[in-house]
Protein backbone atom coordinates (compact mmCIF):
# COMPACT_ATOMS: atom_id res chain seq x y z
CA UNK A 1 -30.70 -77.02 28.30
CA UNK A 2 -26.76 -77.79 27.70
CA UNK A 3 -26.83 -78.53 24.64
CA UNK A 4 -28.79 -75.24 23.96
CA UNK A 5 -26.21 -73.06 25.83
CA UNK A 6 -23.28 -74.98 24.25
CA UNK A 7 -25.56 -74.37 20.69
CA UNK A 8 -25.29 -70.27 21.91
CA UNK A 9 -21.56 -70.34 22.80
CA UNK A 10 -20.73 -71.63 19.62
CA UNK A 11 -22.50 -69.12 17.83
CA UNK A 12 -20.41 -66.66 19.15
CA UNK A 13 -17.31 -65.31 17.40
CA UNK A 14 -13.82 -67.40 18.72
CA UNK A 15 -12.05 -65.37 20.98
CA UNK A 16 -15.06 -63.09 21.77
CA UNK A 17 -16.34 -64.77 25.67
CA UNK A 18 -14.53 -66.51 28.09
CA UNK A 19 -15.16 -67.82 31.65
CA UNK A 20 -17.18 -65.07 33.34
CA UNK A 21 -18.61 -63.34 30.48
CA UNK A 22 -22.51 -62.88 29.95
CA UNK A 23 -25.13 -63.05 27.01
CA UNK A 24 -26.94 -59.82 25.82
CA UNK A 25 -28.93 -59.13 23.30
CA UNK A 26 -28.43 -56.84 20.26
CA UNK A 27 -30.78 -55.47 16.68
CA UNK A 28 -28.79 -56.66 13.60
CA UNK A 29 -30.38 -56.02 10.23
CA UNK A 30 -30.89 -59.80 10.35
CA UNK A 31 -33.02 -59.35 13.52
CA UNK A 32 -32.05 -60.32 17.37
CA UNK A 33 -28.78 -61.30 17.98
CA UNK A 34 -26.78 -62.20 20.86
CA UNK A 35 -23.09 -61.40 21.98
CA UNK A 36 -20.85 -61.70 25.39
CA UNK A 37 -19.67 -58.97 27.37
CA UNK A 38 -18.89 -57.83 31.01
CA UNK A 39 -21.56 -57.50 33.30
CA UNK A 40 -19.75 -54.37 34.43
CA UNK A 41 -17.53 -52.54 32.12
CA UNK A 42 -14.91 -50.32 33.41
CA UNK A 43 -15.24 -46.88 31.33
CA UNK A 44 -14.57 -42.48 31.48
CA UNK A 45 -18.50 -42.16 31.89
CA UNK A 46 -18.66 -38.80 34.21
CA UNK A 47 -21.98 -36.96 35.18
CA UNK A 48 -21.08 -33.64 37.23
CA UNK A 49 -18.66 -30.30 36.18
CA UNK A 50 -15.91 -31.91 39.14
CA UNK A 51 -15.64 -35.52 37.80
CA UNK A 52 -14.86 -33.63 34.19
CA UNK A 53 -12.78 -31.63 35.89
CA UNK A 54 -11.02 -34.86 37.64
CA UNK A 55 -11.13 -36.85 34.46
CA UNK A 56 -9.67 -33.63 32.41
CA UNK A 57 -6.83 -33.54 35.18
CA UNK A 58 -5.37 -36.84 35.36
CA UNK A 59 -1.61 -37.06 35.15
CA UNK A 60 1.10 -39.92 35.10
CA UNK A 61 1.17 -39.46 38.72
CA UNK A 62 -2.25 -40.30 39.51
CA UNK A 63 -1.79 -43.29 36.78
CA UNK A 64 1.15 -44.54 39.20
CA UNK A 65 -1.06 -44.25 42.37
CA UNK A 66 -4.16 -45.38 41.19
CA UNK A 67 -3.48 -48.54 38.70
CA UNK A 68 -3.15 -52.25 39.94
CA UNK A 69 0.05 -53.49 40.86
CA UNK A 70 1.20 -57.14 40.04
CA UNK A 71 3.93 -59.31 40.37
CA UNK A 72 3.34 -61.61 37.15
CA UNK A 73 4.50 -64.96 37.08
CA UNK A 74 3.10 -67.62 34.04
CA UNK A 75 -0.85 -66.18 34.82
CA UNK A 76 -0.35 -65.94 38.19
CA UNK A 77 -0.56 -61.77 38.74
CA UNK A 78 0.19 -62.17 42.50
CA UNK A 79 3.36 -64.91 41.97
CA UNK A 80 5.76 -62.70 44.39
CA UNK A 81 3.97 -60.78 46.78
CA UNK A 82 6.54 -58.91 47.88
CA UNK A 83 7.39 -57.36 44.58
CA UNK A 84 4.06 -55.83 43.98
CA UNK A 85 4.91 -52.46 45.99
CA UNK A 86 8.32 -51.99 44.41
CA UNK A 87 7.84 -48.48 42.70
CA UNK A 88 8.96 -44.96 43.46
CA UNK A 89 7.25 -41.89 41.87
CA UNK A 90 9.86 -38.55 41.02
CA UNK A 91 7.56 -35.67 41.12
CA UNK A 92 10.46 -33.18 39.94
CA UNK A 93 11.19 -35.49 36.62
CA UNK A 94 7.53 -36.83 36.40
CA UNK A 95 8.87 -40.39 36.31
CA UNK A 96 8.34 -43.90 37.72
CA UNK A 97 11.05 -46.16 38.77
CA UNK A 98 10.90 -49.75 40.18
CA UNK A 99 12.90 -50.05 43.10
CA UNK A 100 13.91 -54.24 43.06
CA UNK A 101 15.74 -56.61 41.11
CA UNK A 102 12.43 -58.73 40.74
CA UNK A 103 12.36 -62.51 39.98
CA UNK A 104 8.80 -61.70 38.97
CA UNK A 105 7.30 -59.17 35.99
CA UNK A 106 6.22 -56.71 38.20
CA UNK A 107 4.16 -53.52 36.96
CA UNK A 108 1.19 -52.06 37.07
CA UNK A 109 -2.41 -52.32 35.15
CA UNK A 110 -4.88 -49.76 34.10
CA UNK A 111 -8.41 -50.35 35.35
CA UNK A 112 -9.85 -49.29 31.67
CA UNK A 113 -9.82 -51.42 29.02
CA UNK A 114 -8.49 -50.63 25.72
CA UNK A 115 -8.74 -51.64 22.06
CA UNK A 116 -7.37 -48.64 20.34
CA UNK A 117 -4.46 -46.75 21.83
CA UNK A 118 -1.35 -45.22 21.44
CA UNK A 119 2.03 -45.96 23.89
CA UNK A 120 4.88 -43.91 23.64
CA UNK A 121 7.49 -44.14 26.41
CA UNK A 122 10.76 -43.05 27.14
CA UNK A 123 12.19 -46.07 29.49
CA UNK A 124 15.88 -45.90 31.33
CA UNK A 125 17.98 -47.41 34.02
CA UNK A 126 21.22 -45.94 35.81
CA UNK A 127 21.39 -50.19 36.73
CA UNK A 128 24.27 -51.67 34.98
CA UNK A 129 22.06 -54.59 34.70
CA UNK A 130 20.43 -55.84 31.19
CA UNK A 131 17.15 -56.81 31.44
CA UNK A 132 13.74 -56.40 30.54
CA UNK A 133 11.75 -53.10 30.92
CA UNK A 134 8.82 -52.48 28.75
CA UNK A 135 5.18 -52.50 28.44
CA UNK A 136 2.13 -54.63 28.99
CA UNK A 137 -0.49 -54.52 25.81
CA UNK A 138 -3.18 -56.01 26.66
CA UNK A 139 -4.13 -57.95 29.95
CA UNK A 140 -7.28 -60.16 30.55
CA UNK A 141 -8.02 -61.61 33.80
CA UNK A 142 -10.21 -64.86 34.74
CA UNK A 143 -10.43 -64.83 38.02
CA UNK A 144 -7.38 -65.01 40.31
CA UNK A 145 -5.15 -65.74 37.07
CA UNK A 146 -4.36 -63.38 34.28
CA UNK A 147 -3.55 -63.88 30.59
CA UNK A 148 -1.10 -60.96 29.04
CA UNK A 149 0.91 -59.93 25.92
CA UNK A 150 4.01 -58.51 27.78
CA UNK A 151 6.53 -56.60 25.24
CA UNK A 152 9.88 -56.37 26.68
CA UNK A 153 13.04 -53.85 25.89
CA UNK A 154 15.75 -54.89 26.79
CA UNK A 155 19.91 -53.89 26.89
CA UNK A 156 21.04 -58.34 26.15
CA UNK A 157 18.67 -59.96 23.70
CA UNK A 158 17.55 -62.51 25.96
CA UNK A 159 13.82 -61.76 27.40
CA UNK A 160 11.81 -63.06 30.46
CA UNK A 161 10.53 -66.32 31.16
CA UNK A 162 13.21 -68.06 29.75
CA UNK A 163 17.11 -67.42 29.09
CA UNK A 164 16.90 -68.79 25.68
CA UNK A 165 18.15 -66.84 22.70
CA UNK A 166 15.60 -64.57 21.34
CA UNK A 167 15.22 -60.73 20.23
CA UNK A 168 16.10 -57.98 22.48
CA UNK A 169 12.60 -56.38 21.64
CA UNK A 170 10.11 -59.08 22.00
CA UNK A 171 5.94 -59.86 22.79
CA UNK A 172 5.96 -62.74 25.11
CA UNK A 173 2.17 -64.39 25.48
CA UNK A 174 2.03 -65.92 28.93
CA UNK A 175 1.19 -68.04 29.89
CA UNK A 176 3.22 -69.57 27.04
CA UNK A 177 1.09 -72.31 24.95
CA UNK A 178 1.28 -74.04 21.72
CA UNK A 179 0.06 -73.35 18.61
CA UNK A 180 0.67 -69.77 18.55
CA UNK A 181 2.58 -68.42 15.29
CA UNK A 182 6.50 -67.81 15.99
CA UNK A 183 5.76 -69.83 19.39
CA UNK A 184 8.82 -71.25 20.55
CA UNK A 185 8.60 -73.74 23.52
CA UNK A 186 11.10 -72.36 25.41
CA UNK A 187 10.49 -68.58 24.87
CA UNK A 188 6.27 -68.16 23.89
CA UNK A 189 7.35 -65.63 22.22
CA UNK A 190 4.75 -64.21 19.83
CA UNK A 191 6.90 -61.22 18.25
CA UNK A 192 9.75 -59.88 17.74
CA UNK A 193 13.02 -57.77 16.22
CA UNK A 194 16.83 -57.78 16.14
CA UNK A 195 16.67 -55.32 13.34
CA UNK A 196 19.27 -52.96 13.20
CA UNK A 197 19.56 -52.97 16.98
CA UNK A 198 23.02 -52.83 19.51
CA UNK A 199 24.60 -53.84 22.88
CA UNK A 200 25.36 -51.31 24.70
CA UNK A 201 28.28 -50.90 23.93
CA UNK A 202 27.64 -50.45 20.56
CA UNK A 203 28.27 -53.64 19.18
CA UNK A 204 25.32 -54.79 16.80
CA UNK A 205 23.36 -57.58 18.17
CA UNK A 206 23.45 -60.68 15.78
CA UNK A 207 20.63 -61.89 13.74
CA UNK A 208 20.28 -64.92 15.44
CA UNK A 209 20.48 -63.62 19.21
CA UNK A 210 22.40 -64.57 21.69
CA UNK A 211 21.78 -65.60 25.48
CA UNK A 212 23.93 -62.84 27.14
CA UNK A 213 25.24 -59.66 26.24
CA UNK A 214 28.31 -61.17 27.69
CA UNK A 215 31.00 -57.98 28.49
CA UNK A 216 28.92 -55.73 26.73
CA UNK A 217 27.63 -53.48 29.32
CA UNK A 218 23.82 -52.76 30.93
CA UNK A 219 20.93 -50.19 30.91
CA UNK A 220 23.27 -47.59 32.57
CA UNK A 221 25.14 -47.83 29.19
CA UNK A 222 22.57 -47.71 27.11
CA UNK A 223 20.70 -44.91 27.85
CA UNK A 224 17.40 -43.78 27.27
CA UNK A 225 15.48 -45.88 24.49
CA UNK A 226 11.65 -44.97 23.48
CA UNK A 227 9.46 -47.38 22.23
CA UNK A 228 5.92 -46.96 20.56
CA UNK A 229 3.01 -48.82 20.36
CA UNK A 230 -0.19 -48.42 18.42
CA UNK A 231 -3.19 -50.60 18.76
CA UNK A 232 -5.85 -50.25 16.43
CA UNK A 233 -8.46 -52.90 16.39
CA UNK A 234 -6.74 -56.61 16.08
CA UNK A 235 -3.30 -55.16 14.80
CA UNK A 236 -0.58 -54.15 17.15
CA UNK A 237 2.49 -52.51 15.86
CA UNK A 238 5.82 -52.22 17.55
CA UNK A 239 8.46 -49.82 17.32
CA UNK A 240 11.86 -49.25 19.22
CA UNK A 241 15.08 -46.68 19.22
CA UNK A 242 18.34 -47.82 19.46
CA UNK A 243 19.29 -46.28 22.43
CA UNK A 244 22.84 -44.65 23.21
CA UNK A 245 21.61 -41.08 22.01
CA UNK A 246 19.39 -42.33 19.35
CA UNK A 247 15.63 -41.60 19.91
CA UNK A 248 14.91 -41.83 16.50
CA UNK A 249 12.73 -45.32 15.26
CA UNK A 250 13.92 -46.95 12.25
CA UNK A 251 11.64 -49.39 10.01
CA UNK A 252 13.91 -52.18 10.72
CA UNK A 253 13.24 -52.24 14.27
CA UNK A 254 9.60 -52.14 13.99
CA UNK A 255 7.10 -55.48 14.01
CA UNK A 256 3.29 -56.13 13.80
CA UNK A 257 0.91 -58.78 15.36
CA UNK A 258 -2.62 -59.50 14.52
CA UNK A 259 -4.53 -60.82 17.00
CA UNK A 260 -6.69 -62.54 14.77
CA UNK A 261 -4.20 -64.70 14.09
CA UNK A 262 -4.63 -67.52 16.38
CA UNK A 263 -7.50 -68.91 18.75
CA UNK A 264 -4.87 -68.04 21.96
CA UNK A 265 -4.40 -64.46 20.93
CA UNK A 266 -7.78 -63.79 19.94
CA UNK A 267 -8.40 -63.52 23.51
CA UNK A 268 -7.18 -60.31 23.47
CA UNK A 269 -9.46 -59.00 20.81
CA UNK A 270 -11.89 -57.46 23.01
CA UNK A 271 -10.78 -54.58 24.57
CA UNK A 272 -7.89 -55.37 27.16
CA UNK A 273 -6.03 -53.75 30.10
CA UNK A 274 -2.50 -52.60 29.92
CA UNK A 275 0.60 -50.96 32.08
CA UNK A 276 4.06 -50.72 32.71
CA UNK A 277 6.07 -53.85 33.14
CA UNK A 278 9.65 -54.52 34.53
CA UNK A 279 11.52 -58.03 34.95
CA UNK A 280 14.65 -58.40 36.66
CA UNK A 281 15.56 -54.56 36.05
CA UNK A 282 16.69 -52.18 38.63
CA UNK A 283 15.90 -49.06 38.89
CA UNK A 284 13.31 -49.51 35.39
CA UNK A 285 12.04 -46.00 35.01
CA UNK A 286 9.27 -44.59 32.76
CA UNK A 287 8.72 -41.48 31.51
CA UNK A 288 4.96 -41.22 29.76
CA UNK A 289 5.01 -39.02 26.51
CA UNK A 290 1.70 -41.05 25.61
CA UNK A 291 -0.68 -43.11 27.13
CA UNK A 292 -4.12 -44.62 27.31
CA UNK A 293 -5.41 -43.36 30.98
CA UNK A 294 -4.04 -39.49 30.69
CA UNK A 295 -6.31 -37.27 28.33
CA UNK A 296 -8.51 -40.41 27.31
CA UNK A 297 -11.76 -39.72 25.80
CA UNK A 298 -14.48 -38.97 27.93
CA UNK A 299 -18.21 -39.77 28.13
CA UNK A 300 -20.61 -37.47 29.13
CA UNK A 301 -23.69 -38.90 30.45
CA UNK A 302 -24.97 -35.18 31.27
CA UNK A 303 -25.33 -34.91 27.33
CA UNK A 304 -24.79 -37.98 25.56
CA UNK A 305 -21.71 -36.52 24.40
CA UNK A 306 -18.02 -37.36 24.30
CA UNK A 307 -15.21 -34.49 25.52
CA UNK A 308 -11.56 -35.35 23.21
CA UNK A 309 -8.24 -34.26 23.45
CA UNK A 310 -5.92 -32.98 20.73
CA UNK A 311 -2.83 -32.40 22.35
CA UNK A 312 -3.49 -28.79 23.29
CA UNK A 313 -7.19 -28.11 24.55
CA UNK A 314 -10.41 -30.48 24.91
CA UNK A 315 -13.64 -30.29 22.91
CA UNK A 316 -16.77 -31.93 23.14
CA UNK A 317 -19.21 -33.62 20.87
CA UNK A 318 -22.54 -35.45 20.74
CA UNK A 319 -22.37 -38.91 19.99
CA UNK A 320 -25.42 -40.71 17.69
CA UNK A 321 -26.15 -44.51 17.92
CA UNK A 322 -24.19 -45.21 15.39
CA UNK A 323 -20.84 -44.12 16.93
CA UNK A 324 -22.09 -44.81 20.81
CA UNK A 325 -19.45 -45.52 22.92
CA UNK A 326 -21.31 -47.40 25.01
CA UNK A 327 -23.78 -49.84 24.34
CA UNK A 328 -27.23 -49.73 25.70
CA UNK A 329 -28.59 -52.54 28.19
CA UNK A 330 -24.90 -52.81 30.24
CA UNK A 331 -23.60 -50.90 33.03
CA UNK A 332 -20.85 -48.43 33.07
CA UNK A 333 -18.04 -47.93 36.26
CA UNK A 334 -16.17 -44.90 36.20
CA UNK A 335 -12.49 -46.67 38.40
CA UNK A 336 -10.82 -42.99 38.89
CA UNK A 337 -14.57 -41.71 40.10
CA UNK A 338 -16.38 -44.26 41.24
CA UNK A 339 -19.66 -43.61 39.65
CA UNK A 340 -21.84 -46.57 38.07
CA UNK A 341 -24.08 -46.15 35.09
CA UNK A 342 -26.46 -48.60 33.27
CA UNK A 343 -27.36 -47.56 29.70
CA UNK A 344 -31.26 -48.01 29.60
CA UNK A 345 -32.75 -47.27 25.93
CA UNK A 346 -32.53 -44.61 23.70
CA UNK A 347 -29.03 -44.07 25.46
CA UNK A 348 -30.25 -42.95 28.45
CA UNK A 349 -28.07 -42.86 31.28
CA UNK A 350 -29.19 -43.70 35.06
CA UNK A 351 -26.97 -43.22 37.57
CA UNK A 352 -26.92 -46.35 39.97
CA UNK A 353 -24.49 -45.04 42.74
């Protein structure tokens, strides 16, 4: 019977199961075939005119109250307990700020998982400090530990866990391992920029990075910077501003990472979690000008239809099998609702809670 699971596992595409997940079967045009999942995936799935209406209304403030909060540490999400309530919402300026100088990453995680989004974020501090602020991409957790892709902004060009000379825009995979492209022992750092980036004072950063940003002045400096981030599929592309007035993104401070580029990072194939992420940063503040969790696409299990957003005024349209958002034989939780689904056949839903 072990080797016939171990047989199975194999089978299945690297980076596509891990501790926790469960087999399901699925029609190929080669016949049955089977593939992990979650027992319970976390989805938009509404079935009433008020959840569409809550869904539909879902604002950067109700992202802020309603995500996970951890204090990250190596894969330990809860490393610094009390860091993990270290935020502040401004309801006049529609912002987030974290309120400690934390020895942990501290932030907070979406309950959806994504593999196709866009980030855009305007981030800030009136700190004089020069650390990281930034964002988490994609976050899988095993239990009590968590694996994440953490991409960190920051004013010096020396990034979280480690003071060793790297970019001042950087993906860090932790917890950090070998064999990862770019990996660097001391950084596990995945990704990264200089480009045509500067201290805050102005001064370019060198090629090489430094460990400090010695005399050079902090976030308060600095400014506002915005960063993008686009996921589509395996590829993740990285863009930043300058800072110091400049909003604008230029090529050379842009980078990409394919997750199919490594049995560690394939992890994070399957659709993954993400936040908002601060490390050793006072007074980190976000302000969301896009985001997975506000305005995602909804699923309407009224109609088999989905309701999307373009910026200005919702629509809806039926889905067919071949573009199903959901997959039949799994079950559905709605986190911002609380309603649970499972997807019998023919893509119909039944409504479990």
């Amino acid at each position: 019977m072990k080797q016939s699971v171990e047989r199975v596992l194999k089978s299945l595409a690297s980076g596509s199961w891990f501790q926790g997940s469960h087999l399901f079967g699925k029609k190929t045009a080669n016949g049955p075939e089977l593939e992990a999942g979650e027992l319970v995936n976390l989805s938009t799935v509404i079935g009433s005119p008020s959840e569409l209406d809550q869904m539909q209304g879902i604002k950067f403030k109700d992202v802020f109250n309603t995500w996970k909060r951890i204090a990250l540490n190596g894969n330990n999400p809860n490393a610094a307990p009390e860091e993990i309530d270290t935020w502040s919402f401004d309801d006049a300026t529609d912002t987030v700020h974290c309120t400690v100088n934390s020895a942990s990453t501290v932030g907070f995680i979406s309950p959806n998982a994504y593999d196709h989004y866009t980030f855009e974020v305007d981030i800030s501090s009136v700190n004089g400090d020069d650390d990281g602020i930034g964002l988490c991409l994609a976050y899988v957790g095993e239990g009590t530990s968590a694996y994440s892709l953490c991409l960190y902004r920051q004013a010096g060009s020396n990034v979280q866990p480690s003071a060793s000379p790297v970019a001042p825009f950087a993906l860090v995979y932790q917890p950090g391992v070998t064999g990862l492209p770019g990996y660097d022992p001391t950084t596990r750092k995945v990704g990264g920029v200089v480009g045509s980036l500067v201290f805050p004072d102005g001064t370019p950063i060198p090629a090489e990075g430094i460990s400090t940003n010695g005399l050079n002045l902090g976030w308060d400096a600095l400014g506002v910077v915005r960063i993008k981030v686009v996921r589509e599929g395996n590829v993740i592309t990285c863009q930043t501003s300058k800072g110091r007035g400049d909003l604008t993104y230029d090529p050379a401070n842009k980078f990409v990472i394919d997750l199919n580029s490594s049995d560690d990072l394939r992890k994070f194939i399957p659709p993954c979690r993400v936040g908002f992420i601060a490390y050793s940063q006072p007074n980190a503040s976000f302000k969301s000008l896009l985001q997975p969790g506000v305005n995602d696409q909804i699923i309407d299990a009224r109609t088999n239809s989905v309701w999307t957003y373009d910026g200005a005024n919702w629509s809806n349209a039926p889905f067919t099998a071949e573009n199903a958002p959901v997959k039949e034989g799994r079950m559905y939780k709605n986190a911002i609702t609380g309603s649970l689904y499972y997807v019998a056949g023919g893509f119909n839903f039944i409504r479990l809670n």
